[in-house]
Every structure is written in C-alpha cells, then in structure tokens.
N, C-alpha and C. Protein backbone atom coordinates (compact mmCIF):
# COMPACT_ATOMS: atom_id res chain seq x y z
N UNK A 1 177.69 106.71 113.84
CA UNK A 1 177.43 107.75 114.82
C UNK A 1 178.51 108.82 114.72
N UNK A 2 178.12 109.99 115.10
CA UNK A 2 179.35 111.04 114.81
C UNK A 2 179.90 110.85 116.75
N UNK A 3 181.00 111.89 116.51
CA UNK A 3 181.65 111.96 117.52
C UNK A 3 180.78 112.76 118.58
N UNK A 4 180.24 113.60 117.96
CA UNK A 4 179.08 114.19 119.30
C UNK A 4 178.08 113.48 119.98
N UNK A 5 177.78 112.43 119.31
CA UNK A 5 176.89 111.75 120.28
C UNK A 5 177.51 110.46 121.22
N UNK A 6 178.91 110.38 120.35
CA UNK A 6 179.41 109.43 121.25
C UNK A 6 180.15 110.33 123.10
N UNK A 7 180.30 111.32 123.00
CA UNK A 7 180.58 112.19 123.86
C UNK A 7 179.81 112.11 124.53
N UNK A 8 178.93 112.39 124.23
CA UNK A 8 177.56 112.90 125.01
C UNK A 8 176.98 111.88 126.12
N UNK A 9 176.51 112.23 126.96
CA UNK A 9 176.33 111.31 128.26
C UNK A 9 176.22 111.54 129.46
N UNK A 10 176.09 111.13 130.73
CA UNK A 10 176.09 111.34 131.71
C UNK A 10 177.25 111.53 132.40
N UNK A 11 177.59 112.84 133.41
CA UNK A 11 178.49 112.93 134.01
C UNK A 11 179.24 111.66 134.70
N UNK A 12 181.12 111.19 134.68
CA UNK A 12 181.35 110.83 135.61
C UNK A 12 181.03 109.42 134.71
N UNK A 13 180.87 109.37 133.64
CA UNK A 13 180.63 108.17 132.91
C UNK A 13 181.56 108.13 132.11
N UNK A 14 182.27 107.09 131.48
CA UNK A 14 183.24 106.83 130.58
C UNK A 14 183.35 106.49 128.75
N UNK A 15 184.30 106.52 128.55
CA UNK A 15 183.73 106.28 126.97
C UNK A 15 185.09 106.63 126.50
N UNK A 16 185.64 105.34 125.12
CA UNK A 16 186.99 105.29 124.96
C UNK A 16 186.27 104.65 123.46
N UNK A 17 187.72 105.94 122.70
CA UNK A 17 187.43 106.10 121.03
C UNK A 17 188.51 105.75 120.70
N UNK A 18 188.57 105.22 119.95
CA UNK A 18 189.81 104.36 119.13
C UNK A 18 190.02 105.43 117.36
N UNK A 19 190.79 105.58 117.10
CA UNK A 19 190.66 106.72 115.82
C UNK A 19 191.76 105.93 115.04
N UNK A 20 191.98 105.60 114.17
CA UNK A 20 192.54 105.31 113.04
C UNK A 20 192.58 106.21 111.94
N UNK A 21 193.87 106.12 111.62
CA UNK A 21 194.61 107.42 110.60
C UNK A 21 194.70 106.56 109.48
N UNK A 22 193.69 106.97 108.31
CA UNK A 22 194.37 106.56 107.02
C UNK A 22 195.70 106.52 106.44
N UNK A 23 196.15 105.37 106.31
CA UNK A 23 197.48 105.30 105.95
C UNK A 23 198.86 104.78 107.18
N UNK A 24 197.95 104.71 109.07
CA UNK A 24 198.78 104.21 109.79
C UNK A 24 198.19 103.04 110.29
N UNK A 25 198.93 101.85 110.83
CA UNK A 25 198.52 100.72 111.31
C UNK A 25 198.48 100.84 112.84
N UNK A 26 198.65 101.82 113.50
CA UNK A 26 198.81 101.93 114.72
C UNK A 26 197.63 103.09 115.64
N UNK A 27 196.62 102.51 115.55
CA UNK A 27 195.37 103.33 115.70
C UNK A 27 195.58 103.90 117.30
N UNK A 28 195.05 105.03 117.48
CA UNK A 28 195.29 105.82 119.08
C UNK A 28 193.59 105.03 120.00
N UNK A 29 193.83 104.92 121.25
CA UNK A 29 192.98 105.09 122.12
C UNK A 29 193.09 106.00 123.11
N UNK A 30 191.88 106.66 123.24
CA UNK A 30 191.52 107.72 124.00
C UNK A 30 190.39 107.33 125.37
N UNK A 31 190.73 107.31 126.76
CA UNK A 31 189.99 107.04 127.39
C UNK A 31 189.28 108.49 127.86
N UNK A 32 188.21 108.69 127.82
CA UNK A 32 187.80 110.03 128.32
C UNK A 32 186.90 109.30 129.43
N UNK A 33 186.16 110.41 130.90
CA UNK A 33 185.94 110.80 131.39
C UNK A 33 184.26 112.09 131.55
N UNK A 34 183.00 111.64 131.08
CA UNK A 34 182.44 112.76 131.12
C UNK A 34 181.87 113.28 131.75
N UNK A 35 182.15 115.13 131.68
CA UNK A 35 181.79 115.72 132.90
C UNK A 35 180.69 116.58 132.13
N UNK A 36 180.13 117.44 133.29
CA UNK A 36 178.97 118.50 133.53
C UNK A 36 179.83 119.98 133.59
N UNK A 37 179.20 120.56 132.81
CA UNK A 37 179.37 121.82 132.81
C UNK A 37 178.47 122.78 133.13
N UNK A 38 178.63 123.68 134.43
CA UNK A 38 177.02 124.60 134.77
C UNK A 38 177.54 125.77 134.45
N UNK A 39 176.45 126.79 133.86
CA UNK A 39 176.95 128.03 133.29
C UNK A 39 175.89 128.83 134.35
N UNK A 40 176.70 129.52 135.40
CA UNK A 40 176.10 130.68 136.62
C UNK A 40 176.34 131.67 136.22
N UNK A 41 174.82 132.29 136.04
CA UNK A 41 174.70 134.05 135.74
C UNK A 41 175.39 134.27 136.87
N UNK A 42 174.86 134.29 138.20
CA UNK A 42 174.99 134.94 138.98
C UNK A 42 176.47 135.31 139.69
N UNK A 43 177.07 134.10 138.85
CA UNK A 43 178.86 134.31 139.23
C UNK A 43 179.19 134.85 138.49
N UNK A 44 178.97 135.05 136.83
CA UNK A 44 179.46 136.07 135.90
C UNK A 44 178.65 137.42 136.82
N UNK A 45 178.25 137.71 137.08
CA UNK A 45 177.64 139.20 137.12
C UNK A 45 178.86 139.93 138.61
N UNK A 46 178.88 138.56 138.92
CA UNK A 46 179.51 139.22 140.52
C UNK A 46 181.15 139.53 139.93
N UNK A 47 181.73 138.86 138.65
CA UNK A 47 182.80 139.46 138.41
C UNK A 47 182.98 140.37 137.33
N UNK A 48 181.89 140.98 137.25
CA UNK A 48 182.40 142.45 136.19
C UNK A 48 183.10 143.42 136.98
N UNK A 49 182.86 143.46 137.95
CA UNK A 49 183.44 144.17 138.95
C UNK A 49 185.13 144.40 138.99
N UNK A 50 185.64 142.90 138.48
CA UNK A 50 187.10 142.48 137.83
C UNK A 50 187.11 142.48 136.97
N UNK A 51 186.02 142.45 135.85
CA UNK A 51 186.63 142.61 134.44
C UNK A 51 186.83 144.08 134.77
N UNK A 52 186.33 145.13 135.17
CA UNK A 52 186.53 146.70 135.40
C UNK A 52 188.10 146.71 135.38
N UNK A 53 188.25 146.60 136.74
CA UNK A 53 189.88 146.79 137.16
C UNK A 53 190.61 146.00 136.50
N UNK A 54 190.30 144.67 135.77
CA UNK A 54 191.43 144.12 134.84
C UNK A 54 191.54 144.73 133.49
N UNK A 55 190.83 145.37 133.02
CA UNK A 55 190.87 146.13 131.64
C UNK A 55 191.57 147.68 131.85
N UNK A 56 191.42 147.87 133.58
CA UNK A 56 191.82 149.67 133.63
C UNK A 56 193.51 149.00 133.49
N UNK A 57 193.59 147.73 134.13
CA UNK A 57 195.28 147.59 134.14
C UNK A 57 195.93 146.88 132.84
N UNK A 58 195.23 146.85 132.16
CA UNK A 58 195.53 146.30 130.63
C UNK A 58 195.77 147.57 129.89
N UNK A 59 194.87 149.00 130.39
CA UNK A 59 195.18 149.93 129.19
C UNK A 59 196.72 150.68 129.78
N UNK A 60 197.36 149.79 131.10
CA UNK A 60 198.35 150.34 132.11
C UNK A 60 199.79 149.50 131.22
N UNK A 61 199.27 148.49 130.97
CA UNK A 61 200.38 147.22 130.28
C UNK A 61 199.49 146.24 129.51
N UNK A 62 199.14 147.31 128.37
CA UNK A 62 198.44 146.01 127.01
C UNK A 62 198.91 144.92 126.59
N UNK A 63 200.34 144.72 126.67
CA UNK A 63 201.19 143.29 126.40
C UNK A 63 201.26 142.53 127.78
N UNK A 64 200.56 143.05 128.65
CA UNK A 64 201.10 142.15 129.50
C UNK A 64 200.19 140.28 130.18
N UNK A 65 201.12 139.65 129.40
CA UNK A 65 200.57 138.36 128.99
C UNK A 65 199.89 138.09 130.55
N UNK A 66 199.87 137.83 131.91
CA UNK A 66 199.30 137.13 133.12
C UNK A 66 197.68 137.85 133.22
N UNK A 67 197.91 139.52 132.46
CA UNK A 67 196.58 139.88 132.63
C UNK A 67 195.56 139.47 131.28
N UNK A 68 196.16 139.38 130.22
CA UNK A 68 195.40 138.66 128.86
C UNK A 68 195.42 137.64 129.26
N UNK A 69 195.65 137.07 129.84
CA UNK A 69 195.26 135.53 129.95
C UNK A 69 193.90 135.59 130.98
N UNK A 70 194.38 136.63 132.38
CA UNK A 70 193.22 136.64 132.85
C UNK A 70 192.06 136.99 132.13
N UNK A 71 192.06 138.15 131.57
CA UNK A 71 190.78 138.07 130.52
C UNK A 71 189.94 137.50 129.98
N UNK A 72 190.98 136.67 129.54
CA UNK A 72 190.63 135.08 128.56
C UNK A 72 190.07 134.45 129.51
N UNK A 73 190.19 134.18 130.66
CA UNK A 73 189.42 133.02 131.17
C UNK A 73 188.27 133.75 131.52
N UNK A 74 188.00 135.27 132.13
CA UNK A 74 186.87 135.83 132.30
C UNK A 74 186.24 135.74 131.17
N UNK A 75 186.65 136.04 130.40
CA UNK A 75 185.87 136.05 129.01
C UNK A 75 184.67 134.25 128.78
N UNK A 76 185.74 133.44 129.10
CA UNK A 76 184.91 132.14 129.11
C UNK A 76 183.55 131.99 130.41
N UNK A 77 183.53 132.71 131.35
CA UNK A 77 182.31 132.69 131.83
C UNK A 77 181.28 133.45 131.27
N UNK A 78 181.55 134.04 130.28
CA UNK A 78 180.42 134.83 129.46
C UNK A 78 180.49 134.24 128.57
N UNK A 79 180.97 133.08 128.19
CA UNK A 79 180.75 132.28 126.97
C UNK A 79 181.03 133.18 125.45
N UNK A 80 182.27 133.76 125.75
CA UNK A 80 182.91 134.66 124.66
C UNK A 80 184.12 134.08 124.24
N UNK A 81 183.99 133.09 123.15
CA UNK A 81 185.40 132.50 122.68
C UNK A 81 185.94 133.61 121.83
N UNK A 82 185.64 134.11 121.11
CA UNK A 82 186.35 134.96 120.11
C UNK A 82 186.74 135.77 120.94
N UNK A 83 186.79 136.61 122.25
CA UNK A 83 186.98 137.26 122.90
C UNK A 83 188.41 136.31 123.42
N UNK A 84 188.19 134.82 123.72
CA UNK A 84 189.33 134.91 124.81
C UNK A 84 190.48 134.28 123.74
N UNK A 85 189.83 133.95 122.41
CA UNK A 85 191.03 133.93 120.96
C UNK A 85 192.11 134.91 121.23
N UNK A 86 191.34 135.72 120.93
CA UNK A 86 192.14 137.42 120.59
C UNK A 86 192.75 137.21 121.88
N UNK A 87 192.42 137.25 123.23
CA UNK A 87 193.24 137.75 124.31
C UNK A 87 194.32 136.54 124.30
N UNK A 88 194.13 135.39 124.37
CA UNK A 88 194.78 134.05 124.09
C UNK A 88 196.32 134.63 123.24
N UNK A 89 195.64 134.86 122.40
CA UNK A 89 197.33 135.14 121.00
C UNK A 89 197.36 136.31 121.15
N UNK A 90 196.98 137.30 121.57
CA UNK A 90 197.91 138.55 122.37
C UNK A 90 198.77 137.98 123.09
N UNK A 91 198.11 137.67 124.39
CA UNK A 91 199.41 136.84 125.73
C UNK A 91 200.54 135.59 124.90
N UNK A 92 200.09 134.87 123.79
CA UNK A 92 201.13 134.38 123.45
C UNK A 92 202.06 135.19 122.61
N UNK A 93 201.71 136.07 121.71
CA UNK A 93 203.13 136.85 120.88
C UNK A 93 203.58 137.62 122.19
N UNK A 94 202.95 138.09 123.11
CA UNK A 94 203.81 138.81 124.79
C UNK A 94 204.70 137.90 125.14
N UNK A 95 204.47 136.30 125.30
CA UNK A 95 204.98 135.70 125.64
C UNK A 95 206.38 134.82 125.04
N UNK A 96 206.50 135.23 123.48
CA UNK A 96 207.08 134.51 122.14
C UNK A 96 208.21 135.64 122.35
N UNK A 97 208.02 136.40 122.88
CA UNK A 97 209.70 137.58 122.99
C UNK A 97 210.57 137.16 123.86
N UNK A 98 209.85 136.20 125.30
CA UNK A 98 210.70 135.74 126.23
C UNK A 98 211.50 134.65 126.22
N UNK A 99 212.49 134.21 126.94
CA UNK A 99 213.41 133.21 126.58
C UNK A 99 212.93 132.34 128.13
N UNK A 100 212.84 132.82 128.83
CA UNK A 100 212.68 131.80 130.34
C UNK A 100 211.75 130.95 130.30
N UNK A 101 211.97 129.80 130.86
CA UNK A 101 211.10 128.49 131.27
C UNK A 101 209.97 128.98 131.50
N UNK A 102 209.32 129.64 132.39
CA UNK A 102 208.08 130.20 132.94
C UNK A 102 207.32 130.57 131.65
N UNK A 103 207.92 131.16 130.62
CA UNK A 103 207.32 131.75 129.56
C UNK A 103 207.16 130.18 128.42
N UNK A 104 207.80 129.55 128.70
CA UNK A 104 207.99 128.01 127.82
C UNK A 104 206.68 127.83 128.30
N UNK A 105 206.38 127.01 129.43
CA UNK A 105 205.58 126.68 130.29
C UNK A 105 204.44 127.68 130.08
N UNK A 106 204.26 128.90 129.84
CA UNK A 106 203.09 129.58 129.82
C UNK A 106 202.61 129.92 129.01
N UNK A 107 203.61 129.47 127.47
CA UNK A 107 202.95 129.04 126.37
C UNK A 107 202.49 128.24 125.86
N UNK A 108 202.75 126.87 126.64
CA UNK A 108 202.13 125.71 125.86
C UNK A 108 200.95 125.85 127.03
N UNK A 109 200.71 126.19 128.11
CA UNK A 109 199.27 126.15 128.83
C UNK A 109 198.30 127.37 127.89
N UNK A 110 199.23 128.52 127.49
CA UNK A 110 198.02 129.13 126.64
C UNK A 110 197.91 129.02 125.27
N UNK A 111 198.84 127.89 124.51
CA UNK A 111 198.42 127.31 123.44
C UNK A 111 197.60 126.05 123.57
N UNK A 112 197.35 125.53 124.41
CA UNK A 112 196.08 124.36 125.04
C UNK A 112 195.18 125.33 124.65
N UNK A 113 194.91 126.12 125.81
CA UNK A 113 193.54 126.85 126.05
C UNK A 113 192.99 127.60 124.87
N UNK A 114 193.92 128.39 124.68
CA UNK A 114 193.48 129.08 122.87
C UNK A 114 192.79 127.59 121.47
N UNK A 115 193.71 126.52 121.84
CA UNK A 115 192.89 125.50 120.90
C UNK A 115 191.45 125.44 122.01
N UNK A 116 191.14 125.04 122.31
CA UNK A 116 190.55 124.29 123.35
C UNK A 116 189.27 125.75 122.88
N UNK A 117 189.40 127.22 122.85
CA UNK A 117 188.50 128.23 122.44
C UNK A 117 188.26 127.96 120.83
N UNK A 118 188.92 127.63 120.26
CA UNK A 118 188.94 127.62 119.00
C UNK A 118 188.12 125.98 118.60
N UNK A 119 188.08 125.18 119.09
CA UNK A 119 187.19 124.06 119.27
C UNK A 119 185.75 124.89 119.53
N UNK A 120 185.32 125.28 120.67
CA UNK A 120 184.24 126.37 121.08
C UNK A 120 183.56 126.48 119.62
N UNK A 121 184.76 127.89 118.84
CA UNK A 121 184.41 128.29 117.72
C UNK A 121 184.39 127.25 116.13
N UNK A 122 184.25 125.74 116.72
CA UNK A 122 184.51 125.20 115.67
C UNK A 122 185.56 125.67 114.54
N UNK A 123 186.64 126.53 114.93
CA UNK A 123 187.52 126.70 114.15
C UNK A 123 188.93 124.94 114.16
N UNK A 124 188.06 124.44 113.58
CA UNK A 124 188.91 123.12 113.85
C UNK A 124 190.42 123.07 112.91
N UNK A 125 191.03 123.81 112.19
CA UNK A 125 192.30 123.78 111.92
C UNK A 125 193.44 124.65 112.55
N UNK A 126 192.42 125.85 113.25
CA UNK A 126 193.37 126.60 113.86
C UNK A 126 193.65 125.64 115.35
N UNK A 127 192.50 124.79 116.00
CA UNK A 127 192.79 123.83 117.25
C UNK A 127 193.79 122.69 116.77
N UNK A 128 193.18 122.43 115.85
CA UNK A 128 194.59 121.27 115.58
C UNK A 128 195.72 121.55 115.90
N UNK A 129 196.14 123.13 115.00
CA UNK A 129 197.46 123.45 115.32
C UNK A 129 197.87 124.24 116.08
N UNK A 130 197.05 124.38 117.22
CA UNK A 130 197.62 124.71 118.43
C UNK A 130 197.95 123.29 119.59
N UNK A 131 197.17 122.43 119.37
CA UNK A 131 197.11 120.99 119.93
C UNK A 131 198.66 120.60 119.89
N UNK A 132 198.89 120.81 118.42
CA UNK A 132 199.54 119.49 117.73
C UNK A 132 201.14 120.45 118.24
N UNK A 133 201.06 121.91 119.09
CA UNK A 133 202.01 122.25 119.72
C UNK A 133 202.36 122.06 121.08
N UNK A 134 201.48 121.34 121.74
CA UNK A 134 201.45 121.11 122.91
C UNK A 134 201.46 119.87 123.42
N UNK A 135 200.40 118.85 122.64
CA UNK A 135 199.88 117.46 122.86
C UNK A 135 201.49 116.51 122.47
N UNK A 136 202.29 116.05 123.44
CA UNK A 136 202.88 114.41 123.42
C UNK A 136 202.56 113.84 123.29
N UNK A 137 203.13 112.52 123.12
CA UNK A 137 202.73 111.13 123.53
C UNK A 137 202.73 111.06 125.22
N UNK A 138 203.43 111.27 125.84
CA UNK A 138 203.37 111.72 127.53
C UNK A 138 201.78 112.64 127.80
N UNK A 139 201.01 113.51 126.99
CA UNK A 139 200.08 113.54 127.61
C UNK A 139 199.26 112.85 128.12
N UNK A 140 198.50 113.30 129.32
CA UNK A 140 197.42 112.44 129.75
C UNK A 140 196.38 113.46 130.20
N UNK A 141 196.09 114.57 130.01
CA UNK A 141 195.21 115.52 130.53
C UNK A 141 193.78 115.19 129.60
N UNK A 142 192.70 114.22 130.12
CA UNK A 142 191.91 113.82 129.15
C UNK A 142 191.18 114.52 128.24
N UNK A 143 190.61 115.78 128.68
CA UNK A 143 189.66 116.66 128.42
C UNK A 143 190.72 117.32 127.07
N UNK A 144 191.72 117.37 126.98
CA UNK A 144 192.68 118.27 126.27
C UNK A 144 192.61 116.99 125.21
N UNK A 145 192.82 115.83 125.50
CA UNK A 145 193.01 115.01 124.31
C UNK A 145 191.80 114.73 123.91
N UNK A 146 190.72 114.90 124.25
CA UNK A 146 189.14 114.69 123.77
C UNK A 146 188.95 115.91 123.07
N UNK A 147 189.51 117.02 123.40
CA UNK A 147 189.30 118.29 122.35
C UNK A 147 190.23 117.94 120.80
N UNK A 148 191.36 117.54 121.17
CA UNK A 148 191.88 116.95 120.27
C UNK A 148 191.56 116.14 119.53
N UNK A 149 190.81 115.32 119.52
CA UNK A 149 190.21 114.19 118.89
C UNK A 149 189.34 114.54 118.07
N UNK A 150 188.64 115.47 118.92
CA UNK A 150 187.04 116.10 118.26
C UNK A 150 187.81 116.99 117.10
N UNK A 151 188.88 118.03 116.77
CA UNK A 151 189.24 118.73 116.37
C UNK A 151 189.61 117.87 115.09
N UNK A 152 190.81 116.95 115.22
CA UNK A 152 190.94 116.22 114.01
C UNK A 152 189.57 115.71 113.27
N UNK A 153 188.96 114.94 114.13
CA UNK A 153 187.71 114.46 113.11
C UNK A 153 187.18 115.28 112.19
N UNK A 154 187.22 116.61 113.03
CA UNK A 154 186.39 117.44 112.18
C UNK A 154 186.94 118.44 111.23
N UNK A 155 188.58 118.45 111.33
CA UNK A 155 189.45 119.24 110.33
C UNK A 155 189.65 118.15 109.37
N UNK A 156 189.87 116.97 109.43
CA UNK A 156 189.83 115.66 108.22
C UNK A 156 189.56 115.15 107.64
N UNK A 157 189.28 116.19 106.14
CA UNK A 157 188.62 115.65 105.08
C UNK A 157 188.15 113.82 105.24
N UNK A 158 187.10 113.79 105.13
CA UNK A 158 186.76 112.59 104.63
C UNK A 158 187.55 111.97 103.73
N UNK A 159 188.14 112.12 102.76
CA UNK A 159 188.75 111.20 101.62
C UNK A 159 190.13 110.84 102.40
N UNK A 160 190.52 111.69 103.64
CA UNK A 160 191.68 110.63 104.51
C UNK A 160 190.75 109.71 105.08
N UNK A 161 189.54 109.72 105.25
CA UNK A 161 188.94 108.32 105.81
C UNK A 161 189.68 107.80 107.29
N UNK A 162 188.88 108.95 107.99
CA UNK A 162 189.23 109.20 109.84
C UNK A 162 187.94 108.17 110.17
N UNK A 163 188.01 106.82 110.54
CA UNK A 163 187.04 106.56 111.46
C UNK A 163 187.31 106.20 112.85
N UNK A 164 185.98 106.95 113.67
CA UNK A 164 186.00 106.54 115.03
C UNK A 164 185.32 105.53 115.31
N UNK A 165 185.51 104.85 116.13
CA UNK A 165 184.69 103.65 116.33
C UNK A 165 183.84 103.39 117.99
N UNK A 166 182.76 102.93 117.46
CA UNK A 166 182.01 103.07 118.82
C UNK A 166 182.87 102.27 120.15
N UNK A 167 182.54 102.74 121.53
CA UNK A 167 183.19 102.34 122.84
C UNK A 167 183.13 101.04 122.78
C-alpha cells in the first residue's frame, strides 16, 4: 500500500507508521491523528477585503516578514501554494538578517509552514529540507511529522529501500 492510502481515513481516527531507513537498525514510529479539512468559499470571499489592505501595506514595507507571512496563510485559503512558497521565503530571507530570538522562533515556524506548502506542491526535496531544519527528536507536533514522513517517502529513491509498514 502506498502512504496515501494508509493516511487516508476517517476523521479523529488513528494510524501509526513505522519507516525504516536503509542502512539503520533503529526504525522511527509515527503516531498520527486524522483530521478533516473543509475548504469555505464563502470565508475566502469575505477576506479579499484583507488581502486588499494587506498587499496596499506590503507595497508600504515589501520585506516586511509578519505581513508575508500573513499573505501566506491567506494565500492557503485559496488553495495557492506557490503563492504562499514565494511569500514563505520572502519572510524568511526578511527574517535571516535578524539576530533576536523572536526572529529564531519565526523562522523555524515559517520554515515548517513553507515545507508543509511545498508538500501541497509535491515539491518533496525542497520539504525535506525545510523539515529536516526544524523537525527534533523533541518534536511532537503530529501533522508536521506526518508531512514529514510523506515527504521522505516520496523524495527516496527506491534503491535506498524506504519501507512503510502497515498500522
């Protein structure tokens, strides 16, 4: 079975993948969690109104990373990943000049999310290596390590011989 159908399921239902790395004896488990996702016209339409005024204040401060990020997430209710890519790694090189914690911290939340779009776009090597800048062993944010999972399988040549194994 591939990894998409083992995902797949009813909300609020569970399902735990075991992945083994060619060449390590110490295979990962992943407990995921699956949820429902509803996509509302009617809430995208009611915020163009903010994409307006967030783009008049972007052409006010184009680097300025809190409003590219907002973008980026507007952008995901219109189901525009390449849109919230680009805004994604704008706000992070805005953010790669700063030295403060806040900016630490507000790069590894918008290097999650930029993989996490780039999964979207099946761009599975550019998610890896945004993952593989963020993801610990201390993570536990499931949905982030299930993007992760999905991302390796699918950036890993077969001849490393990635198998997942059913729940």
């Amino acid at each position: 079975r591939n990894l998409s159908s083992l995902l797949a399921g009813n909300a609020g239902t569970q399902v735990r993948l075991t992945i083994r790395r060619f060449g390590s004896d110490q295979p990962q488990v992943i407990d995921l969690t699956r949820e429902q996702f509803v996509h509302d016209a009617a809430t995208g339409e009611l915020l163009h109104p903010l994409r307006a005024v967030l783009n008049a204040r972007l052409g006010q401060e184009p680097q300025h990373p809190g409003l590219l990020e907002l973008r980026a997430e507007l952008a995901g209710q219109w189901s525009d990943p390449k849109a919230q890519v680009a805004d994604y790694t704008a706000a992070i090189h805005s953010l790669t000049a700063q030295t403060t914690r806040d900016a630490t911290a507000g790069l590894q939340r918008l290097l999650a999310r930029r993989g996490t779009a780039h999964v979207a776009l099946k761009q599975w090597p550019e998610a890896v290596a945004d993952f593989a800048r963020v993801i610990t062993p201390e993570t536990t944010d499931e949905q982030l390590l299930a993007y992760q999972a999905l991302a390796l399988a699918e950036a890993t040549p077969v001849s490393e011989k990635w198998t997942v194994l059913k729940p």
